[in-house]
PDB file of N, CA and C in Angstrom:
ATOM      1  N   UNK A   1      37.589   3.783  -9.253  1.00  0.00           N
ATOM      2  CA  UNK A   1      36.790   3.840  -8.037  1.00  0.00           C
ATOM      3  C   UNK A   1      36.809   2.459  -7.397  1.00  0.00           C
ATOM      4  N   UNK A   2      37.209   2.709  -5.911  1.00  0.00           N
ATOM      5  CA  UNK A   2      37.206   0.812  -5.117  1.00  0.00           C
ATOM      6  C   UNK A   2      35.587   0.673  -5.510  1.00  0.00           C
ATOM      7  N   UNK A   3      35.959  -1.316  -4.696  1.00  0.00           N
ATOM      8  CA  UNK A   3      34.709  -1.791  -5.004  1.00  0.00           C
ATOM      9  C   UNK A   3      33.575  -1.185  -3.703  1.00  0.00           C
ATOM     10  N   UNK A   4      34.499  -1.240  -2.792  1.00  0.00           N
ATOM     11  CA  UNK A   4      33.358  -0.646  -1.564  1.00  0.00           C
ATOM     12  C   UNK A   4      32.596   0.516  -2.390  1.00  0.00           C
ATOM     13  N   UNK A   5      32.561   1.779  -2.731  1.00  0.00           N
ATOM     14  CA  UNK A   5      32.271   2.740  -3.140  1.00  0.00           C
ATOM     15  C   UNK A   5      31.237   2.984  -4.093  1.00  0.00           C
ATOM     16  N   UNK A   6      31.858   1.958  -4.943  1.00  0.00           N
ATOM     17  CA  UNK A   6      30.685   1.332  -6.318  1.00  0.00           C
ATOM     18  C   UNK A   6      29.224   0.688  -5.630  1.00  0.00           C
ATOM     19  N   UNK A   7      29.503  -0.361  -4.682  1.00  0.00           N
ATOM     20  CA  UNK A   7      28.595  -1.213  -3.852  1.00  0.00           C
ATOM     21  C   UNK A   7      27.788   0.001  -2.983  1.00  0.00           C
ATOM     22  N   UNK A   8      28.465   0.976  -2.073  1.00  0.00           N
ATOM     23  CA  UNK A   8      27.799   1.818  -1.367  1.00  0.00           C
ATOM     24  C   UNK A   8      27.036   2.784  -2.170  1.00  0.00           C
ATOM     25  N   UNK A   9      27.233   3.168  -3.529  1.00  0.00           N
ATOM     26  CA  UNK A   9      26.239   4.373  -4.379  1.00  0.00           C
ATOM     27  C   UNK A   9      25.181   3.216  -4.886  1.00  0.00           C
ATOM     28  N   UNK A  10      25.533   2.275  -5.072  1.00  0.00           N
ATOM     29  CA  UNK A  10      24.426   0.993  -5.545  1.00  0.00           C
ATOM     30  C   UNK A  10      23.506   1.297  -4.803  1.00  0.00           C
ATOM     31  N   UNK A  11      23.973   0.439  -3.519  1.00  0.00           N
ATOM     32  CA  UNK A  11      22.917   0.820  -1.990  1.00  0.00           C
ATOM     33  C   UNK A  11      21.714   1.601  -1.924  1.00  0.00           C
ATOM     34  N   UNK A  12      22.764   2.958  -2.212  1.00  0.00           N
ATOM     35  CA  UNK A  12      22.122   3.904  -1.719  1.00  0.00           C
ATOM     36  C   UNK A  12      21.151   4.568  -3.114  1.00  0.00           C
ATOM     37  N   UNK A  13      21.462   4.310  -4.260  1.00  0.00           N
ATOM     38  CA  UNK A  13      20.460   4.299  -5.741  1.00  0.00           C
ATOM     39  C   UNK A  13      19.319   3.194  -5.238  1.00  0.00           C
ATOM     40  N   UNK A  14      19.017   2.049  -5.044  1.00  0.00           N
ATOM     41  CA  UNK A  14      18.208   1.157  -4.635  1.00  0.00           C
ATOM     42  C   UNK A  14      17.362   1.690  -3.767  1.00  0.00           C
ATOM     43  N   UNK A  15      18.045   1.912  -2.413  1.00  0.00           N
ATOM     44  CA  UNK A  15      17.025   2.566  -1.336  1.00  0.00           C
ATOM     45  C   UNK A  15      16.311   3.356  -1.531  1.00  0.00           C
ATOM     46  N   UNK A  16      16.909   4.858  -2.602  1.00  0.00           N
ATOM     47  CA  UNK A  16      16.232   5.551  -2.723  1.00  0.00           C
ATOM     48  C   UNK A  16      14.886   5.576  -3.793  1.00  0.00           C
ATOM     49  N   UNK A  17      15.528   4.397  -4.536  1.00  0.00           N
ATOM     50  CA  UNK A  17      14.206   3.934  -5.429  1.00  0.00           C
ATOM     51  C   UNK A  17      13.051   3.435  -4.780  1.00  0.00           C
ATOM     52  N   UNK A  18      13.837   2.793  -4.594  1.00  0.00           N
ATOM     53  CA  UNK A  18      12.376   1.751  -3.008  1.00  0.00           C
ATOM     54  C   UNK A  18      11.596   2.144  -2.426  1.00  0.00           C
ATOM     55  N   UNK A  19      12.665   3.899  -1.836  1.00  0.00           N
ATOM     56  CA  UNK A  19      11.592   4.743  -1.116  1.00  0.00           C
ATOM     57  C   UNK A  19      10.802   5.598  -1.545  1.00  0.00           C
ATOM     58  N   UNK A  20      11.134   6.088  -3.114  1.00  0.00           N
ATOM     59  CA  UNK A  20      10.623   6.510  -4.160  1.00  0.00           C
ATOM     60  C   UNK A  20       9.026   6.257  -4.423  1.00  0.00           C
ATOM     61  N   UNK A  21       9.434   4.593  -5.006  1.00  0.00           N
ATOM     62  CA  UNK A  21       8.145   3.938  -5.662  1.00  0.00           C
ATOM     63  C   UNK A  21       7.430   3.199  -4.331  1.00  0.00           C
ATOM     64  N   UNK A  22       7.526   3.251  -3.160  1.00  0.00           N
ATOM     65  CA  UNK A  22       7.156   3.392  -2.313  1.00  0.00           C
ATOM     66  C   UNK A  22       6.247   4.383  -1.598  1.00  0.00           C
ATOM     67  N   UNK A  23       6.147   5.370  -2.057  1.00  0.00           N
ATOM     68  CA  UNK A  23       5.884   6.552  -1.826  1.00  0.00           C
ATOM     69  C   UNK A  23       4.554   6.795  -2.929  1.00  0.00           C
ATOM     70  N   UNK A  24       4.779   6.605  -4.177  1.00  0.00           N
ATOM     71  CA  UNK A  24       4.360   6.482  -5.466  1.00  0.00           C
ATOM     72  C   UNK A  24       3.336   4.763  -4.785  1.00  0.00           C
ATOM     73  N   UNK A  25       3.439   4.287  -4.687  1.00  0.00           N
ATOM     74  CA  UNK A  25       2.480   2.656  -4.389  1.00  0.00           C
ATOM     75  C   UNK A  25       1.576   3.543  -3.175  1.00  0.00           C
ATOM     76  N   UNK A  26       1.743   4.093  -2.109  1.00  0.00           N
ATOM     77  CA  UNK A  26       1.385   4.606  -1.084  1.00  0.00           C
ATOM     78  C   UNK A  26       0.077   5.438  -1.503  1.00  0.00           C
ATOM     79  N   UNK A  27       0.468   6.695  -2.230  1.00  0.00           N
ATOM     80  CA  UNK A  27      -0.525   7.475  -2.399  1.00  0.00           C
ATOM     81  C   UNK A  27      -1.592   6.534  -3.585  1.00  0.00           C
ATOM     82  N   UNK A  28      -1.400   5.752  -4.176  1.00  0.00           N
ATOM     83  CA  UNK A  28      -2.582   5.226  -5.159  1.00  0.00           C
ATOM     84  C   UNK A  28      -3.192   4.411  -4.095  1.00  0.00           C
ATOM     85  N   UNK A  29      -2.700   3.795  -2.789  1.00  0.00           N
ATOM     86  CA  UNK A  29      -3.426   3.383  -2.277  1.00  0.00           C
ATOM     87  C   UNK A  29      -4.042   3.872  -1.282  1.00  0.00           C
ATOM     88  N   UNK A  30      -4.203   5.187  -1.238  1.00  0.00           N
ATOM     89  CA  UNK A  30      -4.512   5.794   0.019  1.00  0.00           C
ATOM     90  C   UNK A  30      -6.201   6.361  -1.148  1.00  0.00           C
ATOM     91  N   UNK A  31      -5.935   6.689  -2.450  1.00  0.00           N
ATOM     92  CA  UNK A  31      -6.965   7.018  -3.372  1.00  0.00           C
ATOM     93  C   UNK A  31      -8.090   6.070  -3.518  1.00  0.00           C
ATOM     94  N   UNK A  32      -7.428   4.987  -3.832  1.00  0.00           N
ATOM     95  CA  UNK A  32      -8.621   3.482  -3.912  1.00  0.00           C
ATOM     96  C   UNK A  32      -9.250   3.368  -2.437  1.00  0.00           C
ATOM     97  N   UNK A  33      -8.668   3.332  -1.154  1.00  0.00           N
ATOM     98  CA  UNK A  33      -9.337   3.323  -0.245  1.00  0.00           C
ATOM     99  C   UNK A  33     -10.786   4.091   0.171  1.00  0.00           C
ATOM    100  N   UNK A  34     -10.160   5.680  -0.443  1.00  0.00           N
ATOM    101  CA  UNK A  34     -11.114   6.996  -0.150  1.00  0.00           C
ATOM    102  C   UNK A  34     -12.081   6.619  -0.988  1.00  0.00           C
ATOM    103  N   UNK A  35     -12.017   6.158  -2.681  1.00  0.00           N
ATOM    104  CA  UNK A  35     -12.881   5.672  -3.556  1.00  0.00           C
ATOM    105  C   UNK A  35     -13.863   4.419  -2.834  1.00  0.00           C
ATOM    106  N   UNK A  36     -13.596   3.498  -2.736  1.00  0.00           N
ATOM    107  CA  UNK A  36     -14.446   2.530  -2.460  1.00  0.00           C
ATOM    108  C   UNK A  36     -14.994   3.064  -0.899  1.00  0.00           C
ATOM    109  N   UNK A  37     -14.749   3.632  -0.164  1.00  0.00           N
ATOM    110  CA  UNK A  37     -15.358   4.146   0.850  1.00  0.00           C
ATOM    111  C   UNK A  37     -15.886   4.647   0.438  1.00  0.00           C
ATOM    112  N   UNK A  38     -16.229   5.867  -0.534  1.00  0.00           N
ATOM    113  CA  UNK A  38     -16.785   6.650  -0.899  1.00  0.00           C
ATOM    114  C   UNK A  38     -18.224   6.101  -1.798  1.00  0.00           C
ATOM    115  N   UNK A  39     -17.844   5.234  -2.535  1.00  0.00           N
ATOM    116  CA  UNK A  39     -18.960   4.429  -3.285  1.00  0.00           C
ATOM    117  C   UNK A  39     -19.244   3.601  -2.558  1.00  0.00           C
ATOM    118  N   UNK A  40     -19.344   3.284  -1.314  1.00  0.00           N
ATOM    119  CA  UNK A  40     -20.082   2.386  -0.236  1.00  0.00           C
ATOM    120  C   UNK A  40     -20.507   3.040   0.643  1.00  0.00           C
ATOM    121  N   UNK A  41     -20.364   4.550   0.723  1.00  0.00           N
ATOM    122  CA  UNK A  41     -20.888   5.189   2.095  1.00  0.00           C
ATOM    123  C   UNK A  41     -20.478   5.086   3.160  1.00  0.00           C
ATOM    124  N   UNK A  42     -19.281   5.313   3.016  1.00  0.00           N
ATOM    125  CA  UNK A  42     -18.406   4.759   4.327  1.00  0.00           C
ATOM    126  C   UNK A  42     -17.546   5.729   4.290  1.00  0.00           C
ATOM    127  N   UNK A  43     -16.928   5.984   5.954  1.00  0.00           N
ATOM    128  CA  UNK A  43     -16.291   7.633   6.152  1.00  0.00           C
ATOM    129  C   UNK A  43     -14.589   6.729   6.528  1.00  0.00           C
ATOM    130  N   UNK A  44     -13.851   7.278   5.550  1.00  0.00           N
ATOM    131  CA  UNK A  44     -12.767   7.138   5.554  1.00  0.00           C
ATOM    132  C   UNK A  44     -11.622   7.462   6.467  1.00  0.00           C
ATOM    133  N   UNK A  45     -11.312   6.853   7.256  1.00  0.00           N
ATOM    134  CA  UNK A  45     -10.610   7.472   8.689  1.00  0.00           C
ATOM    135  C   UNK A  45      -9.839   8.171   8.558  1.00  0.00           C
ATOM    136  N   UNK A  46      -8.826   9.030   9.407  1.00  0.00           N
ATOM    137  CA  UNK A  46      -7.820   9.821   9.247  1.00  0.00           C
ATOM    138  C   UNK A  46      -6.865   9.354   7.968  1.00  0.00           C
ATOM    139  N   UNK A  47      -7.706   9.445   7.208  1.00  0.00           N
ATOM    140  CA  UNK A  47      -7.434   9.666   5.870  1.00  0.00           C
ATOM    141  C   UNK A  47      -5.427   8.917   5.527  1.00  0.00           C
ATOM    142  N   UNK A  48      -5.414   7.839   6.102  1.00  0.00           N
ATOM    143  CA  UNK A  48      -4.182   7.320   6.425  1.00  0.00           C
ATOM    144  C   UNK A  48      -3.808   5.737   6.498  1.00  0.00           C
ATOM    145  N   UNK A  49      -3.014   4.956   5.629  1.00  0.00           N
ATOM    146  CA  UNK A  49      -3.136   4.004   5.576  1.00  0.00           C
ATOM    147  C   UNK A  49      -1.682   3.173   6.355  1.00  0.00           C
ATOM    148  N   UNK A  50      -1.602   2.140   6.559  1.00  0.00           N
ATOM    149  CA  UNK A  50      -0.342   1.440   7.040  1.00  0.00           C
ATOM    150  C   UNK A  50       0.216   0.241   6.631  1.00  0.00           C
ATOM    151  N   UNK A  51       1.464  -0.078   5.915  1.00  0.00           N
ATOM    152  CA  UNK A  51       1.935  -1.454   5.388  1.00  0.00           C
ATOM    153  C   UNK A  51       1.637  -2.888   6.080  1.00  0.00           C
ATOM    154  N   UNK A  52       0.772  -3.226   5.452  1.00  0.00           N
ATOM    155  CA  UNK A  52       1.108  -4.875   6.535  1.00  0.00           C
ATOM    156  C   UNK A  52       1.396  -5.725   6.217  1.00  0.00           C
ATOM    157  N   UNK A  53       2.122  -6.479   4.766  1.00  0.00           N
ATOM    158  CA  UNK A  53       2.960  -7.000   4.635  1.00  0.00           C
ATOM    159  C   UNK A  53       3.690  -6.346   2.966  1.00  0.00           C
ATOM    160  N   UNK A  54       4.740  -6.996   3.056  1.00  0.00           N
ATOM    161  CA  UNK A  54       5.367  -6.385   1.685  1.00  0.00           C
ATOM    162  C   UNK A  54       5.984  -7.781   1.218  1.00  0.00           C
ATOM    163  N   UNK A  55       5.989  -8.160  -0.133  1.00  0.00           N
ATOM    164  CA  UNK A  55       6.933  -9.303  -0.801  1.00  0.00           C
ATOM    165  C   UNK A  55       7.267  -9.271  -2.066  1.00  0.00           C
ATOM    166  N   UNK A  56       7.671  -9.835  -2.110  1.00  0.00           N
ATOM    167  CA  UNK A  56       8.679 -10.183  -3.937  1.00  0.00           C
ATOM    168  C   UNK A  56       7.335 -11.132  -4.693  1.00  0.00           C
ATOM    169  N   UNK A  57       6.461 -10.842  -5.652  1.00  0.00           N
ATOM    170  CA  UNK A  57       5.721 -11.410  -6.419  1.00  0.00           C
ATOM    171  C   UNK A  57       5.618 -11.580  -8.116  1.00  0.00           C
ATOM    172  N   UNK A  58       4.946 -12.454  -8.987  1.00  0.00           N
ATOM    173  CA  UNK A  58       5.203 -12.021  -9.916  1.00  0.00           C
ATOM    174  C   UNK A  58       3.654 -11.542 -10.766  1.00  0.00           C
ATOM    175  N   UNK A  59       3.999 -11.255 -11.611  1.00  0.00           N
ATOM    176  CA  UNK A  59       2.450  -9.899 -12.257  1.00  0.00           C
ATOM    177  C   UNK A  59       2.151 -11.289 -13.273  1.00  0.00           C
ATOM    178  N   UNK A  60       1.082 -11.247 -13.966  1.00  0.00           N
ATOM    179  CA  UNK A  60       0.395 -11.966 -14.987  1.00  0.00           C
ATOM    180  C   UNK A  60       1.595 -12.155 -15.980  1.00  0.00           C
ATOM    181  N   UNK A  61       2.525 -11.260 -16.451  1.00  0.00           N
ATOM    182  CA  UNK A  61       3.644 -11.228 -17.571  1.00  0.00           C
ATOM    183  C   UNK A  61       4.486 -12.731 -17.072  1.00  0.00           C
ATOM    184  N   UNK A  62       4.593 -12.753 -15.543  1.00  0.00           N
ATOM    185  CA  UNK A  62       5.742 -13.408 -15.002  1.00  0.00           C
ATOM    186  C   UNK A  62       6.888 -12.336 -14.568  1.00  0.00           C
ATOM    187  N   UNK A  63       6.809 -11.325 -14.254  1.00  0.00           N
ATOM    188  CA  UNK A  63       7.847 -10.172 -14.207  1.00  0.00           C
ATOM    189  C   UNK A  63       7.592 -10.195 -12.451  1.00  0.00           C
ATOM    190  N   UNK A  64       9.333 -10.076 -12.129  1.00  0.00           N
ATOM    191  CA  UNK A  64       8.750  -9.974 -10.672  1.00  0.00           C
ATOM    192  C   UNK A  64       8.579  -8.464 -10.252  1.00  0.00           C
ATOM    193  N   UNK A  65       7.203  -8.303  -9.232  1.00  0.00           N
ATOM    194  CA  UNK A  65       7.267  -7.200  -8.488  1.00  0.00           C
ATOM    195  C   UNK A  65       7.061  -7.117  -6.631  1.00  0.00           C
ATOM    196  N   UNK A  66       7.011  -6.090  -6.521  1.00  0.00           N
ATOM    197  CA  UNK A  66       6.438  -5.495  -5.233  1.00  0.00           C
ATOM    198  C   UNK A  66       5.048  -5.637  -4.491  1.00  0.00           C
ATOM    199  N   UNK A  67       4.952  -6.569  -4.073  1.00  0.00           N
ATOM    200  CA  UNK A  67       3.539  -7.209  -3.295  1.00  0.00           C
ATOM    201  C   UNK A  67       3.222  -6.199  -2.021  1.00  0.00           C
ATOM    202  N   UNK A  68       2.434  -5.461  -2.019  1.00  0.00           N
ATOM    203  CA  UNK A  68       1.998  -4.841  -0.766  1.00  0.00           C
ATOM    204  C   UNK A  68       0.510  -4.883  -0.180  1.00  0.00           C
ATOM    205  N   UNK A  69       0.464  -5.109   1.353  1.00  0.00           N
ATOM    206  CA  UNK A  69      -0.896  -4.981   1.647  1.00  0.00           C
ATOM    207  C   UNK A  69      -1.011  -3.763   2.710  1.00  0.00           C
ATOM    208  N   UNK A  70      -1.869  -2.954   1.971  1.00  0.00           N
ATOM    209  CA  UNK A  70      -1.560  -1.533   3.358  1.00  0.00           C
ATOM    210  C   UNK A  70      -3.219  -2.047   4.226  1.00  0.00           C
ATOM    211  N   UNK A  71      -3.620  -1.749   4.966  1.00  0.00           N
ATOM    212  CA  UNK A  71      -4.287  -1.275   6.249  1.00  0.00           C
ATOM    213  C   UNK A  71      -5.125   0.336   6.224  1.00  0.00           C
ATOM    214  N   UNK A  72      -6.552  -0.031   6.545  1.00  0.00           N
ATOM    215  CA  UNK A  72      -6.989   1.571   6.866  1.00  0.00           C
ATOM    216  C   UNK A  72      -7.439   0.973   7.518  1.00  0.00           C
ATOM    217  N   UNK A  73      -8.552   2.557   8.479  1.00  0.00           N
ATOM    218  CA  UNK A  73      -9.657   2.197   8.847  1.00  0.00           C
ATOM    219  C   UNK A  73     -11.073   3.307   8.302  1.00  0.00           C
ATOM    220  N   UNK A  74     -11.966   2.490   8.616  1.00  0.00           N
ATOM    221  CA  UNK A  74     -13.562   3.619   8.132  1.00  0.00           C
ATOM    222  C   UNK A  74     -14.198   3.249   9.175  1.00  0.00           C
ATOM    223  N   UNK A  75     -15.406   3.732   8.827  1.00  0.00           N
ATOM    224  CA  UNK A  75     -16.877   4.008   9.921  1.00  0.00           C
ATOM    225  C   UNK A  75     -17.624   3.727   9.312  1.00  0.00           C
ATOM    226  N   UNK A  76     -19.033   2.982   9.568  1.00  0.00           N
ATOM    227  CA  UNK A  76     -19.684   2.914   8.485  1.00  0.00           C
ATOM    228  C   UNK A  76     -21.308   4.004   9.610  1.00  0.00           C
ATOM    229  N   UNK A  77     -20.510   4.247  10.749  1.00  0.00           N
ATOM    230  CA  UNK A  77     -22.019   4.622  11.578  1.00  0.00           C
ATOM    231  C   UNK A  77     -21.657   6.030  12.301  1.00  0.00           C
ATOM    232  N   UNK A  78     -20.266   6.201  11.807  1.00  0.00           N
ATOM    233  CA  UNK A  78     -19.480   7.669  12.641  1.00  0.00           C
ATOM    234  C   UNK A  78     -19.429   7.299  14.325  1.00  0.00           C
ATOM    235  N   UNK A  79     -19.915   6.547  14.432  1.00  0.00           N
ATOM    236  CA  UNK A  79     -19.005   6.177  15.759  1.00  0.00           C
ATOM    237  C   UNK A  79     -18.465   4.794  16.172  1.00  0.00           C
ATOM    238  N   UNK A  80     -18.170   4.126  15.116  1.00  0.00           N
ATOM    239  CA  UNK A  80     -17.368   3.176  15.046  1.00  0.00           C
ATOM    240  C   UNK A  80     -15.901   2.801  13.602  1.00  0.00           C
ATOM    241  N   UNK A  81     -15.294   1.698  14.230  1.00  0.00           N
ATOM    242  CA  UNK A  81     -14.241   1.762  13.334  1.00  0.00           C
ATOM    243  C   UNK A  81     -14.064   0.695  12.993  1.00  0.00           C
ATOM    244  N   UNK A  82     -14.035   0.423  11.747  1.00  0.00           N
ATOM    245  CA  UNK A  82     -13.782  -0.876  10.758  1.00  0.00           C
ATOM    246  C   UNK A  82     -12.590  -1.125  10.072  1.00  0.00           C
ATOM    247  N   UNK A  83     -11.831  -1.962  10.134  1.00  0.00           N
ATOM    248  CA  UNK A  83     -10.787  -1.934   9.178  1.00  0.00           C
ATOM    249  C   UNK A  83     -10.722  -2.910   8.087  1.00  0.00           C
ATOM    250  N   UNK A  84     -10.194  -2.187   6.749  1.00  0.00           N
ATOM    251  CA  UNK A  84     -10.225  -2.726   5.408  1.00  0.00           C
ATOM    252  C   UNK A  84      -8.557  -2.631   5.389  1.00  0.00           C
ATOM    253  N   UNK A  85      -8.627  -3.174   3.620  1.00  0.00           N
ATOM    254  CA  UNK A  85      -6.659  -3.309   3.199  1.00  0.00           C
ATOM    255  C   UNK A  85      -7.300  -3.181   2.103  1.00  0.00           C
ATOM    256  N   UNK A  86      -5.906  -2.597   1.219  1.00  0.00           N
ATOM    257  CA  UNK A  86      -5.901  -2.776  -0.328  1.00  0.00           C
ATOM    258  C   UNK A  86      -4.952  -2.911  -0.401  1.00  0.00           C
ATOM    259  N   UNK A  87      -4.720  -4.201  -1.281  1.00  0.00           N
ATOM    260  CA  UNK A  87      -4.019  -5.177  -2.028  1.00  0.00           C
ATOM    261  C   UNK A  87      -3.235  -5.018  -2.879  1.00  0.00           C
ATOM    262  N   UNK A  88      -1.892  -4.598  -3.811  1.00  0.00           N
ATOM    263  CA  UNK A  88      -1.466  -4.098  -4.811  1.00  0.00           C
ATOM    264  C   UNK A  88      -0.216  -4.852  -5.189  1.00  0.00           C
ATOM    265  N   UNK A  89       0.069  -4.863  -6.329  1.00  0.00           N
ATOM    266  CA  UNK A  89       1.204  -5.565  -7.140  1.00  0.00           C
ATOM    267  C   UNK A  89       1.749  -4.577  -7.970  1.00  0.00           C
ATOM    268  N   UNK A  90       2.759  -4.326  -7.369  1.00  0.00           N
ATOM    269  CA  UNK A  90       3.703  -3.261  -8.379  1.00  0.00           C
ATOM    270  C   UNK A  90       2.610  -1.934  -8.121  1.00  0.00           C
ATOM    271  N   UNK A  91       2.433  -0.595  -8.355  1.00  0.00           N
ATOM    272  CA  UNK A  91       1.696   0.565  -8.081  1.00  0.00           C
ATOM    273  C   UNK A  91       0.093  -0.026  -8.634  1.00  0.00           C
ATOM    274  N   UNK A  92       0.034  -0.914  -8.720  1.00  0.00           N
ATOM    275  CA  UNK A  92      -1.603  -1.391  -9.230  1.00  0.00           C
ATOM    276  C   UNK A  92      -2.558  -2.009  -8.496  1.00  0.00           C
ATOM    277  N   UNK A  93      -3.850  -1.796  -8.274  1.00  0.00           N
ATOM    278  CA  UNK A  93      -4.402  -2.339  -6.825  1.00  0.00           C
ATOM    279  C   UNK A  93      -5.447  -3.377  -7.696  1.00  0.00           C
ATOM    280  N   UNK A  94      -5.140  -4.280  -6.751  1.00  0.00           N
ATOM    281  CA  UNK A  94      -5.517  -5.901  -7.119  1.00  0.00           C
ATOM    282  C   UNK A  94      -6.782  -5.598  -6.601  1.00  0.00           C
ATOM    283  N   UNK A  95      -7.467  -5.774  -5.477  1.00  0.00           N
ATOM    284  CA  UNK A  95      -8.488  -5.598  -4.660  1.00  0.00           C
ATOM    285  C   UNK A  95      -8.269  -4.676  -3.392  1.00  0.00           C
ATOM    286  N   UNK A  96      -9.583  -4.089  -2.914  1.00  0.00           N
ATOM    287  CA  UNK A  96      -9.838  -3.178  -2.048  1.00  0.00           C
ATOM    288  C   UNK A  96     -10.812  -3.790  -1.437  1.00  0.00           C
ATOM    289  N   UNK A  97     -10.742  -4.410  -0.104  1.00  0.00           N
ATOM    290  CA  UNK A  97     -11.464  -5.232   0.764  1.00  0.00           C
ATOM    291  C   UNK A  97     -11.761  -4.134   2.319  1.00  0.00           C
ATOM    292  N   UNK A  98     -13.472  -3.567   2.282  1.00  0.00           N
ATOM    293  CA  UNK A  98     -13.790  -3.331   3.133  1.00  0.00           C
ATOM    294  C   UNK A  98     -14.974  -3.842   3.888  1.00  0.00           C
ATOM    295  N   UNK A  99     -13.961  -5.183   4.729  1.00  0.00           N
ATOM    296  CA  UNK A  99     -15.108  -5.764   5.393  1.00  0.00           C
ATOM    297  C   UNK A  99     -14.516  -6.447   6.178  1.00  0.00           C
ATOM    298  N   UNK A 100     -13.896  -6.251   6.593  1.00  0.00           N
ATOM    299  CA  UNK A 100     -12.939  -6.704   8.066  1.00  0.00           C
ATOM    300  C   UNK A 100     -13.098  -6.918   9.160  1.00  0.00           C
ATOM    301  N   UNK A 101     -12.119  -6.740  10.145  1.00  0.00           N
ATOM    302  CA  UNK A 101     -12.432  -6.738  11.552  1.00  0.00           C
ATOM    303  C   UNK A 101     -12.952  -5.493  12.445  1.00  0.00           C
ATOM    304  N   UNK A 102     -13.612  -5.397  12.918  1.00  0.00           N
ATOM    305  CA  UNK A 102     -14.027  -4.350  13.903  1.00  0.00           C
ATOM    306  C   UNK A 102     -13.336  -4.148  14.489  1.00  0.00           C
ATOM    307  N   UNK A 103     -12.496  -2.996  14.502  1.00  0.00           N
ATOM    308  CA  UNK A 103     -11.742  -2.470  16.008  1.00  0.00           C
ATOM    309  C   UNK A 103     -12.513  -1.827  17.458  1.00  0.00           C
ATOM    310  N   UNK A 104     -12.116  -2.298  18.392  1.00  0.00           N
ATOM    311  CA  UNK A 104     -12.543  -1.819  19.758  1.00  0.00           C
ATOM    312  C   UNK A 104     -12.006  -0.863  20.294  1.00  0.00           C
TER     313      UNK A 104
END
């Protein structure tokens, strides 16, 4: 098999991992959000979160992983909107911070 060929199934094994455990990091953080909203009394917005940054980090072992900070928003009065993030290293959530900025 050429080398192009070898390099292009690489590629495309990677991506699909990425988008995999991506997917897998996503939904645990969409759970911790609903949780700590939930144990603070706070109404969890369209139930939907968004990446806002992603990086190469390393865990307590020294092992490198996947640094992500996703984005929600809640209410704490049903007619307003607050936004929090949760924090995660590799599928594991570091902190869940709801106390942010007020959206207008």
């Amino acid at each position: 098999m050429p080398l192009f060929e070898l390099l292009a199934i690489l590629t495309l094994v990677i991506l699909a991992w990425f988008w995999i455990d991506s997917l897998a990091a996503r939904d645990v953080a969409i759970a911790a959000a609903r949780q700590a909203c939930q144990a603070d009394g706070k109404q969890f917005l369209d139930e939907s979160i968004s990446v806002k940054n992603l990086r190469a980090l390393r865990n307590d072992e020294g092992h490198l992983c996947i640094g992500r900070t996703y984005e929600f928003e809640y209410s704490e009065t049903s007619d307003d909107r607050r936004r929090g993030s949760v924090v995660m290293l590799g599928r594991q959530v570091i902190i869940v911070n709801t106390g942010l900025v007020r959206v207008h």
